[in-house]
Protein backbone atom coordinates (compact mmCIF):
# COMPACT_ATOMS: atom_id res chain seq x y z
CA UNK A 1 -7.89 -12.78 -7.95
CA UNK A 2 -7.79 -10.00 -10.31
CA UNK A 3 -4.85 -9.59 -12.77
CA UNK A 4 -4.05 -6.25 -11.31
CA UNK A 5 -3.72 -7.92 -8.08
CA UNK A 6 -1.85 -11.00 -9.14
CA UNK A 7 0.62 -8.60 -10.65
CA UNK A 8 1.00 -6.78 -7.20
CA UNK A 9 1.26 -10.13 -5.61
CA UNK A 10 4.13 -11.55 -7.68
CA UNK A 11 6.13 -7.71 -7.41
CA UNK A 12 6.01 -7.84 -3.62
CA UNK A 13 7.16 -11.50 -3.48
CA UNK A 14 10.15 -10.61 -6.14
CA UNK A 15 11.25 -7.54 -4.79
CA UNK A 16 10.24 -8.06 -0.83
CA UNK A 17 13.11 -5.55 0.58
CA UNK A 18 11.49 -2.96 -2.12
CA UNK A 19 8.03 -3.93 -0.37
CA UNK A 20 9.17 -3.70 3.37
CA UNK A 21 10.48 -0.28 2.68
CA UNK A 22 7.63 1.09 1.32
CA UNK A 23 5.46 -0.36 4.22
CA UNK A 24 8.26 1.22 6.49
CA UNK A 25 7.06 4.37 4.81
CA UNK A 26 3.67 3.79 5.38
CA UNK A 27 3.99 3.36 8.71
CA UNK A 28 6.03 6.23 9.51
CA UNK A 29 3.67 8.76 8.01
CA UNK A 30 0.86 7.24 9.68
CA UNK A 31 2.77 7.39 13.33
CA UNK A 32 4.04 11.27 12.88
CA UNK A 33 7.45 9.44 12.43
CA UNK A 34 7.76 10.62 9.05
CA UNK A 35 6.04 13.77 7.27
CA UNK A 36 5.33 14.42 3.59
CA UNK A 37 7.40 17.28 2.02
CA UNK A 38 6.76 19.30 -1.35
CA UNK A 39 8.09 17.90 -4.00
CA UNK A 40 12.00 18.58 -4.38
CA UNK A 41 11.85 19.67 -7.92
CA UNK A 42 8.49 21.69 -8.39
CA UNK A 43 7.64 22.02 -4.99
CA UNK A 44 3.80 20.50 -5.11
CA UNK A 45 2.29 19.02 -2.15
CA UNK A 46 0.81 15.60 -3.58
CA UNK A 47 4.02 13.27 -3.84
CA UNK A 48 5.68 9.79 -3.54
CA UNK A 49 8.36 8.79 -1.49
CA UNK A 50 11.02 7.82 -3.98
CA UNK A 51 13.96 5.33 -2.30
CA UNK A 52 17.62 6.03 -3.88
CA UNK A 53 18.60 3.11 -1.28
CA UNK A 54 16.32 0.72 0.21
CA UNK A 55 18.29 -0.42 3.07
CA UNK A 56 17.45 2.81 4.37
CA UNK A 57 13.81 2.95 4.42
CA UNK A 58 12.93 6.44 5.84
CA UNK A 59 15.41 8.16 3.68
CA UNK A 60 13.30 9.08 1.22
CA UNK A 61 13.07 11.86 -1.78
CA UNK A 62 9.30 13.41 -2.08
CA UNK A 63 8.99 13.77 -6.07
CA UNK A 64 5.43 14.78 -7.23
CA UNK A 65 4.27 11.59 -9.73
CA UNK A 66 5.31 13.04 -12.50
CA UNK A 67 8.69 13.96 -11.70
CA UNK A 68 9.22 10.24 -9.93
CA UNK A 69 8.37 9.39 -12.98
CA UNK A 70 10.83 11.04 -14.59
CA UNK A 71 13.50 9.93 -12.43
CA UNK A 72 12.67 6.48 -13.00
CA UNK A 73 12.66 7.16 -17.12
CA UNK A 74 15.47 9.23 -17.60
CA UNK A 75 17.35 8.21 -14.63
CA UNK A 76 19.35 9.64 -11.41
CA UNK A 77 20.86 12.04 -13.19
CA UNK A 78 17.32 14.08 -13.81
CA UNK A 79 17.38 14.95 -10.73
CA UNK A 80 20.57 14.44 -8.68
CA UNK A 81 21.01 13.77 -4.81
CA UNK A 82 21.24 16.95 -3.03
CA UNK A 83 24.18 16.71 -0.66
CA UNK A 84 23.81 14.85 2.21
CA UNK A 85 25.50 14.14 5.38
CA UNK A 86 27.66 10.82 5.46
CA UNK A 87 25.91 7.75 6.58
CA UNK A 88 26.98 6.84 10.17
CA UNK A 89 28.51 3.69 10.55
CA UNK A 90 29.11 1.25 13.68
């Protein structure tokens, strides 16, 4: 196995719920479930899905790399949560 691979293998197995929510992703997209969005800050069209919660999966933020990169250096407060409505509870 490469070491690139090994490295992926050992991430998903440490951060699993981190794992299953990107696959949620994944999945979405791929069913019509879910559909990519410009990215929040700049507005370009090639971007990540960036979790500010994994226990919800599909609520994602689409960040172009290099501002989820950004995000993930400097922080939340780069680019703060637009308001959103109050998660439902049960």
């Amino acid at each position: 196995m490469s070491e690139k691979k090994a490295l992926q293998s050992r991430w998903r197995r440490a951060n699993l719920h981190k794992y299953d929510a990107h696959r949620a992703v994944a999945a979405a997209i791929g069913s019509g479930k879910l559909e990519r969005q410009g990215c929040e800050v700049c507005g370009a069209l090639r971007v990540d899905a960036h979790h500010d919660h994994y226990d919800e999966p599909l609520n994602v933020r689409w960040l172009c790399r290099r501002h989820h990169i950004q995000l993930h250096f400097y922080g939340e407060d780069m680019f703060p949560l637009q308001s959103r409505p109050p998660k439902e509870t049960e």
